[in-house]
PDB file of N, CA and C in Angstrom:
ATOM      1  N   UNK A   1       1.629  -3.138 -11.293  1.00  0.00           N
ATOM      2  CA  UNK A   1       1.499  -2.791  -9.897  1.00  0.00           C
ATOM      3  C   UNK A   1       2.832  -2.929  -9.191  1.00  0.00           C
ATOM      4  N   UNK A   2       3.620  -4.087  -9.513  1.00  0.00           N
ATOM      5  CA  UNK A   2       4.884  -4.377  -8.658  1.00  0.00           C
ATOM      6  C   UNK A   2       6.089  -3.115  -8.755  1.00  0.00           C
ATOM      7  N   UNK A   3       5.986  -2.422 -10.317  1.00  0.00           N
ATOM      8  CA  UNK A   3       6.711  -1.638 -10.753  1.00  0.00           C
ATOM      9  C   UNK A   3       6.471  -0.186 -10.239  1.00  0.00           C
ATOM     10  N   UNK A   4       4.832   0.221  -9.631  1.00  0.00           N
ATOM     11  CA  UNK A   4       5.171   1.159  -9.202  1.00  0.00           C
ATOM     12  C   UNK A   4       5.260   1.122  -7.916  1.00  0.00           C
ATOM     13  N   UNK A   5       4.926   0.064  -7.189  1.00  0.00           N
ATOM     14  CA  UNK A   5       5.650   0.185  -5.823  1.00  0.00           C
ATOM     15  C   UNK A   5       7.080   0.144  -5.367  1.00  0.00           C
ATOM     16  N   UNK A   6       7.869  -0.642  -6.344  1.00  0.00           N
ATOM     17  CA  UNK A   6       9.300  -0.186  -6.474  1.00  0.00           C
ATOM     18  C   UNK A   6       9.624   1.118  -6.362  1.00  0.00           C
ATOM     19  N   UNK A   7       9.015   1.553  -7.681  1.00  0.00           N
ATOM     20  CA  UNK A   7       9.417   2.895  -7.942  1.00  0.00           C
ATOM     21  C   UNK A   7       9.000   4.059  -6.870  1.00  0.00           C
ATOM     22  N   UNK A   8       8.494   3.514  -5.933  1.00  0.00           N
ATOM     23  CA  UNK A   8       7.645   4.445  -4.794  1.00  0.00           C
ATOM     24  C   UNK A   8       9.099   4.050  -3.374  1.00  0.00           C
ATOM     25  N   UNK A   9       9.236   2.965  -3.727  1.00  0.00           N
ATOM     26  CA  UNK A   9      10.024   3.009  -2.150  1.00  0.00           C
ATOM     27  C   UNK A   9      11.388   3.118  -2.829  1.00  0.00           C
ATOM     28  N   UNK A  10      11.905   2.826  -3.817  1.00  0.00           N
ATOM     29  CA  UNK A  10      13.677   3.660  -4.462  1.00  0.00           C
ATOM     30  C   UNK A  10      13.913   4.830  -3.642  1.00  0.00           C
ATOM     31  N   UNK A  11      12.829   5.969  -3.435  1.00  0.00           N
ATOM     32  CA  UNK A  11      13.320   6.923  -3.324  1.00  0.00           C
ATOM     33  C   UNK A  11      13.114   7.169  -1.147  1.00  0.00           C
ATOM     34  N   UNK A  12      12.642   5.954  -0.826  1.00  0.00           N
ATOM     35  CA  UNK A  12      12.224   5.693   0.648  1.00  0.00           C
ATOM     36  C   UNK A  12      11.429   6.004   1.221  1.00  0.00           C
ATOM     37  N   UNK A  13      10.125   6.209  -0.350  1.00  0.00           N
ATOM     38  CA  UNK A  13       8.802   6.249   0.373  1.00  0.00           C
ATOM     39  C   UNK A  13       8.199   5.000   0.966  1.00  0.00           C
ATOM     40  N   UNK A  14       7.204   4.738   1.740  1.00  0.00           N
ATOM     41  CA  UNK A  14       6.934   3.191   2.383  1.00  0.00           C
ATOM     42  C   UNK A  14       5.515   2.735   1.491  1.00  0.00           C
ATOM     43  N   UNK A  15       5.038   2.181   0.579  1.00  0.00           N
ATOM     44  CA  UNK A  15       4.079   2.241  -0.234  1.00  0.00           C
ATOM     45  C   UNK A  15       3.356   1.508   0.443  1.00  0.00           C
ATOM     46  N   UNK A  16       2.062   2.122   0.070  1.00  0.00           N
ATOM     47  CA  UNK A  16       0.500   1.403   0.371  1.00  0.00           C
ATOM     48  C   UNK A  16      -0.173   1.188  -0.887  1.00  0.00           C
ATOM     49  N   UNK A  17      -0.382  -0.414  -0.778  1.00  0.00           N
ATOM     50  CA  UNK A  17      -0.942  -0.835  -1.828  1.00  0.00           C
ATOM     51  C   UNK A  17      -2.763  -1.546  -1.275  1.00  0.00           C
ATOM     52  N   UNK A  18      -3.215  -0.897  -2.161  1.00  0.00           N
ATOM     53  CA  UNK A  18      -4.807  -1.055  -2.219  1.00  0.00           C
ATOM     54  C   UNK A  18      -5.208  -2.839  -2.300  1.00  0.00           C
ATOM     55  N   UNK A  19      -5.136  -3.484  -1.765  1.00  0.00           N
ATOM     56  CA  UNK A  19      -4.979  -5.139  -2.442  1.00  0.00           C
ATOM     57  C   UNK A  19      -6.841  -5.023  -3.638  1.00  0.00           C
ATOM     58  N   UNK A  20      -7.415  -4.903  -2.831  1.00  0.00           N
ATOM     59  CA  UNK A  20      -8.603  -4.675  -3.592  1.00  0.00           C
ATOM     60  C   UNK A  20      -8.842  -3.733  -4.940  1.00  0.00           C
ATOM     61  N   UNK A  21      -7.878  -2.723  -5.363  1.00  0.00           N
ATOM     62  CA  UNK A  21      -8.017  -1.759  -6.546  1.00  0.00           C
ATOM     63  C   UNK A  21      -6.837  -2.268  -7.252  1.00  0.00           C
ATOM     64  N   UNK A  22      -6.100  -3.474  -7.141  1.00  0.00           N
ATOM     65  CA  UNK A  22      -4.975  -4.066  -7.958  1.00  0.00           C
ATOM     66  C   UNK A  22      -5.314  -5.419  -8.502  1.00  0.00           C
ATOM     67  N   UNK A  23      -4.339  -5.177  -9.795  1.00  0.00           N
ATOM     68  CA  UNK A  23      -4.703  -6.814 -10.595  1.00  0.00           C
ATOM     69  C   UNK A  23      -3.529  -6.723 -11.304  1.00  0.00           C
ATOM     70  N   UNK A  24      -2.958  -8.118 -11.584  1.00  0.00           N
ATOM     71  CA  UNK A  24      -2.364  -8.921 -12.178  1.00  0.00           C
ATOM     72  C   UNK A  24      -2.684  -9.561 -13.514  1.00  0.00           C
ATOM     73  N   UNK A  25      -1.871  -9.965 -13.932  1.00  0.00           N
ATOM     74  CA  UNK A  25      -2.112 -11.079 -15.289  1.00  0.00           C
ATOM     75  C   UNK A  25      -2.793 -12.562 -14.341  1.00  0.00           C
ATOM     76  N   UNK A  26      -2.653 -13.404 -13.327  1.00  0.00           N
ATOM     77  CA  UNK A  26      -2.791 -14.373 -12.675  1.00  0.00           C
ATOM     78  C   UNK A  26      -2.746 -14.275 -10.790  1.00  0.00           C
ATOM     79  N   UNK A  27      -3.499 -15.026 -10.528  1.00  0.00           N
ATOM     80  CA  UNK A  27      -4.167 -15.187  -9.584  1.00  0.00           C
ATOM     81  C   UNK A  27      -2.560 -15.283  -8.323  1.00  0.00           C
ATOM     82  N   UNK A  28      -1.656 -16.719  -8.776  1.00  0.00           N
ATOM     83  CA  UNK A  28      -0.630 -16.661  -8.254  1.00  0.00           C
ATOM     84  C   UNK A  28       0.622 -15.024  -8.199  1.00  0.00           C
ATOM     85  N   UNK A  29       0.539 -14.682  -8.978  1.00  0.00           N
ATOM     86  CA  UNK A  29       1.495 -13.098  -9.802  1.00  0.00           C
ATOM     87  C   UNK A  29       0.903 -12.163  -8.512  1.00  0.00           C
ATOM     88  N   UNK A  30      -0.656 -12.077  -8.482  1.00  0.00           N
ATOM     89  CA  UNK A  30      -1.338 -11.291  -7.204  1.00  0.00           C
ATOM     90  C   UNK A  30      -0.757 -11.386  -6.140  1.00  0.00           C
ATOM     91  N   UNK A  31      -0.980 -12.838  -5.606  1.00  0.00           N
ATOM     92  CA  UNK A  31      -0.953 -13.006  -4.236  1.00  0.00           C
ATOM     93  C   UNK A  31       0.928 -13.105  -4.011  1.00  0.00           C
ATOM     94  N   UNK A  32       1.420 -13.295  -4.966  1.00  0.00           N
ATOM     95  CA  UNK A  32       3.212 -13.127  -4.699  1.00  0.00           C
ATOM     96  C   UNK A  32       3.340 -11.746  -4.778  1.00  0.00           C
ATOM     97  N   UNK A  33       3.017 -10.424  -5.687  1.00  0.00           N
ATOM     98  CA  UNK A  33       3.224  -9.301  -5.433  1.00  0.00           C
ATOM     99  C   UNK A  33       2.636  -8.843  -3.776  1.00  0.00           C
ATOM    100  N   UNK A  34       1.799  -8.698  -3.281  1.00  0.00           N
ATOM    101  CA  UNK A  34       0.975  -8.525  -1.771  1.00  0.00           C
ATOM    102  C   UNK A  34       1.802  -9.372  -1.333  1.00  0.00           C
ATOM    103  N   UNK A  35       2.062 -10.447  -1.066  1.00  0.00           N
ATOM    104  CA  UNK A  35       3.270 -10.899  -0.171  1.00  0.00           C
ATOM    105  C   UNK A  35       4.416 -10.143  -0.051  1.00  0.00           C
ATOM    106  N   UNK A  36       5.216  -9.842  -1.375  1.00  0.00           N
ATOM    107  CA  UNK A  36       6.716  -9.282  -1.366  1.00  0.00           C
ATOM    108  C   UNK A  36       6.155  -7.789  -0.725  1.00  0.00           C
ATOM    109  N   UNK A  37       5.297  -6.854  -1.306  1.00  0.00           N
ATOM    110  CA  UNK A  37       5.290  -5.625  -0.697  1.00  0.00           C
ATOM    111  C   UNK A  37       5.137  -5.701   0.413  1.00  0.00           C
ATOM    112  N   UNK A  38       4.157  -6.324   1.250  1.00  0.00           N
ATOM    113  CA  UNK A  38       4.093  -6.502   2.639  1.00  0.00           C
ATOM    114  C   UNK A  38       5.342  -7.235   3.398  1.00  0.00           C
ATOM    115  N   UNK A  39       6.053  -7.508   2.885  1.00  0.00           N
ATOM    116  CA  UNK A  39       7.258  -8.295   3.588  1.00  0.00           C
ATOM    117  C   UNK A  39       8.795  -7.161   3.493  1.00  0.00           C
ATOM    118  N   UNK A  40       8.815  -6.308   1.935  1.00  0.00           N
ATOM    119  CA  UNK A  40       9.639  -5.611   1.997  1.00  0.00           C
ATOM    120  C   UNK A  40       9.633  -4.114   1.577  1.00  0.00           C
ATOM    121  N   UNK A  41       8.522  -3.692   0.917  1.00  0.00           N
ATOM    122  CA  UNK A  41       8.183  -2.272   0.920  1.00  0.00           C
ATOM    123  C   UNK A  41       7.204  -1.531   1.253  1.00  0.00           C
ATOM    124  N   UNK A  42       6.342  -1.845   2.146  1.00  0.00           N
ATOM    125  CA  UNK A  42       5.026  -1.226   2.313  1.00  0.00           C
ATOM    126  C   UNK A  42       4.011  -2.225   3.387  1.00  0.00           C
ATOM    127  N   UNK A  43       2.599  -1.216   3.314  1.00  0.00           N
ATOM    128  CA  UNK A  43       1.723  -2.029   3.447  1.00  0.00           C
ATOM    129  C   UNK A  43       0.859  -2.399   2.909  1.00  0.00           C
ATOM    130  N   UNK A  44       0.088  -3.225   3.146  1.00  0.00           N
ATOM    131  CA  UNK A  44      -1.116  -3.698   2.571  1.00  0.00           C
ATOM    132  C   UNK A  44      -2.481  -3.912   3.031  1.00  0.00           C
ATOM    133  N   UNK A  45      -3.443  -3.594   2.263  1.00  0.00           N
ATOM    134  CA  UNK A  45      -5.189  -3.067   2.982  1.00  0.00           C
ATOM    135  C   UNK A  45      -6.219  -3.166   1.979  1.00  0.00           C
ATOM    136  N   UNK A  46      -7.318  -3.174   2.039  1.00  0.00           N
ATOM    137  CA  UNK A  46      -7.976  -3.255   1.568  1.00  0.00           C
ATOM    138  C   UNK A  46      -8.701  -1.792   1.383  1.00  0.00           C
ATOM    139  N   UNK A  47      -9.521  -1.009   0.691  1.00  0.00           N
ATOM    140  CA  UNK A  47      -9.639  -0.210   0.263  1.00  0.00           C
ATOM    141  C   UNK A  47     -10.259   0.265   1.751  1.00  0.00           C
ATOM    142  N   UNK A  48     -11.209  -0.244   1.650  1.00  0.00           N
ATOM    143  CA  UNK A  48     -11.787   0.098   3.847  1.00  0.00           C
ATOM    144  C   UNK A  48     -10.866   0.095   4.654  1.00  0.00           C
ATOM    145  N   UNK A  49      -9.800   0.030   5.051  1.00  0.00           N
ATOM    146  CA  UNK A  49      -8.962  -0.793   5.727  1.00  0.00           C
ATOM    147  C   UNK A  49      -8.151   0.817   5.584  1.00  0.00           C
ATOM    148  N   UNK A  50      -7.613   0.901   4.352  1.00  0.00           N
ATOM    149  CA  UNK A  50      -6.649   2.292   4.169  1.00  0.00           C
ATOM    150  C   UNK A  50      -7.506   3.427   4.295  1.00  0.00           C
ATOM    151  N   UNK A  51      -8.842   3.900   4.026  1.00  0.00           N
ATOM    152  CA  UNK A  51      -9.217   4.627   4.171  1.00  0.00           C
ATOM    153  C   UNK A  51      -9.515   4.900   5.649  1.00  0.00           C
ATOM    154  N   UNK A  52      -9.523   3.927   6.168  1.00  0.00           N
ATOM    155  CA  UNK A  52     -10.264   4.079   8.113  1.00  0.00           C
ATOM    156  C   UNK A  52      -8.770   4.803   8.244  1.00  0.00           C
ATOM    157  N   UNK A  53      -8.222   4.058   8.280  1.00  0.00           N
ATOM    158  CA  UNK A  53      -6.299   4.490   8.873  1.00  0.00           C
ATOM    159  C   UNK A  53      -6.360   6.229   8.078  1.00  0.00           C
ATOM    160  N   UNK A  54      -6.704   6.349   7.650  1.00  0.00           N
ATOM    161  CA  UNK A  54      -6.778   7.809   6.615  1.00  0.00           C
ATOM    162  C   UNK A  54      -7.442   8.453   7.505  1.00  0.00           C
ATOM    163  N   UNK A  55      -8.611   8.329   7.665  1.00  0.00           N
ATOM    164  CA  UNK A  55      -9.456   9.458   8.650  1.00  0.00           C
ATOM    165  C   UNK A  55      -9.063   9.175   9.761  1.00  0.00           C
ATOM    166  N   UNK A  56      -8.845   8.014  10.600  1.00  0.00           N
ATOM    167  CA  UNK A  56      -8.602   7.919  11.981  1.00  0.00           C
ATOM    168  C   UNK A  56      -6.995   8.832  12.245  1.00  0.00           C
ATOM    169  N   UNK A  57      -6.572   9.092  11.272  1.00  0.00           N
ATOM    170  CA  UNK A  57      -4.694  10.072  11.598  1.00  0.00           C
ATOM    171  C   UNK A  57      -3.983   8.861  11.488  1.00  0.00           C
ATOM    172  N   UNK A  58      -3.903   7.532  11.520  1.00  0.00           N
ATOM    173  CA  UNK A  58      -3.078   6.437  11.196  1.00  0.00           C
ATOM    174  C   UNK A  58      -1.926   7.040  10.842  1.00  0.00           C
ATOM    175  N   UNK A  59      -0.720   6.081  10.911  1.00  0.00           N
ATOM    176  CA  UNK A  59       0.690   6.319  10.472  1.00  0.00           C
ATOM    177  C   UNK A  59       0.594   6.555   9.195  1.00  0.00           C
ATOM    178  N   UNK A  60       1.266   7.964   8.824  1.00  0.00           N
ATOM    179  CA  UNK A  60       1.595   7.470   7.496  1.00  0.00           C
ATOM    180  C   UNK A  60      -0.052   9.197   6.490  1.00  0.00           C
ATOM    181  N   UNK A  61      -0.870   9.141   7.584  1.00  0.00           N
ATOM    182  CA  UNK A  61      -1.912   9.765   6.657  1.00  0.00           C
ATOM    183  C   UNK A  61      -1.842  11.336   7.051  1.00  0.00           C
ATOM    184  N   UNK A  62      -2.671  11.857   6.863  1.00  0.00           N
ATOM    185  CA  UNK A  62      -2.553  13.323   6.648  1.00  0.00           C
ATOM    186  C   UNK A  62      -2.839  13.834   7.515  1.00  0.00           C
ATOM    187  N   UNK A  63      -4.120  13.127   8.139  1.00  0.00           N
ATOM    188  CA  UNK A  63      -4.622  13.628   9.620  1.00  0.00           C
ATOM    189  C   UNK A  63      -3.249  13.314  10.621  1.00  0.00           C
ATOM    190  N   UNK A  64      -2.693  12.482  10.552  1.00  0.00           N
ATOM    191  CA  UNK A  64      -1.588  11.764  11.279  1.00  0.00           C
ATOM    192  C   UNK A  64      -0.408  12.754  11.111  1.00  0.00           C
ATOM    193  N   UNK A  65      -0.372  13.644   9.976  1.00  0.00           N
ATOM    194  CA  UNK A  65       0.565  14.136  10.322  1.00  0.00           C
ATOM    195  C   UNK A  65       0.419  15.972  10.962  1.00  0.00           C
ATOM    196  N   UNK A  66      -1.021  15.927  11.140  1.00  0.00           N
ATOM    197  CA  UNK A  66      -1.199  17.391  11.048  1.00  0.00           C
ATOM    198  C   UNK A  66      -1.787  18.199  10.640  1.00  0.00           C
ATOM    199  N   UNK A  67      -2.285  17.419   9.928  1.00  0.00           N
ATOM    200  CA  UNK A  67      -3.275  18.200   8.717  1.00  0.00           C
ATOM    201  C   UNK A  67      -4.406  18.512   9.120  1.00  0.00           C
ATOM    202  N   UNK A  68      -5.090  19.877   8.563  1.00  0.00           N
ATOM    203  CA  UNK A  68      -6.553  20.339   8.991  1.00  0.00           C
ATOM    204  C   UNK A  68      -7.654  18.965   8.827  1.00  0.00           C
TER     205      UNK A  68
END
């Protein structure tokens, strides 16, 4: 998980990570990856949480930018 959110903001995309559809080897490894992304590449939500922001046009979603 940590590796493709890297690989998502290298190029200066802002990544959204699902906290609920992600796993780790350990419980601590989890909650330090969701810390660092939320502190330096992205955000973080829970699967309800990103999807509301999705339909409501939220920053960042499709409705938000225009989209039918």
């Amino acid at each position: 998980m940590w590796s493709t959110v890297r690989d998502a903001a290298a190029p200066g995309y802002r990544a959204v990570l699902v906290a609920d559809a992600a796993a780790t080897y350990s419980d601590e490894a989890y909650n330090t990856t969701l810390t660092v992304v939320h502190r330096c590449f992205g955000d973080v939500g829970t699967a309800a949480e990103v999807l509301a922001l999705l339909h409501a046009g939220g920053p960042g979603s499709p409705a938000g930018a225009g989209a039918p």
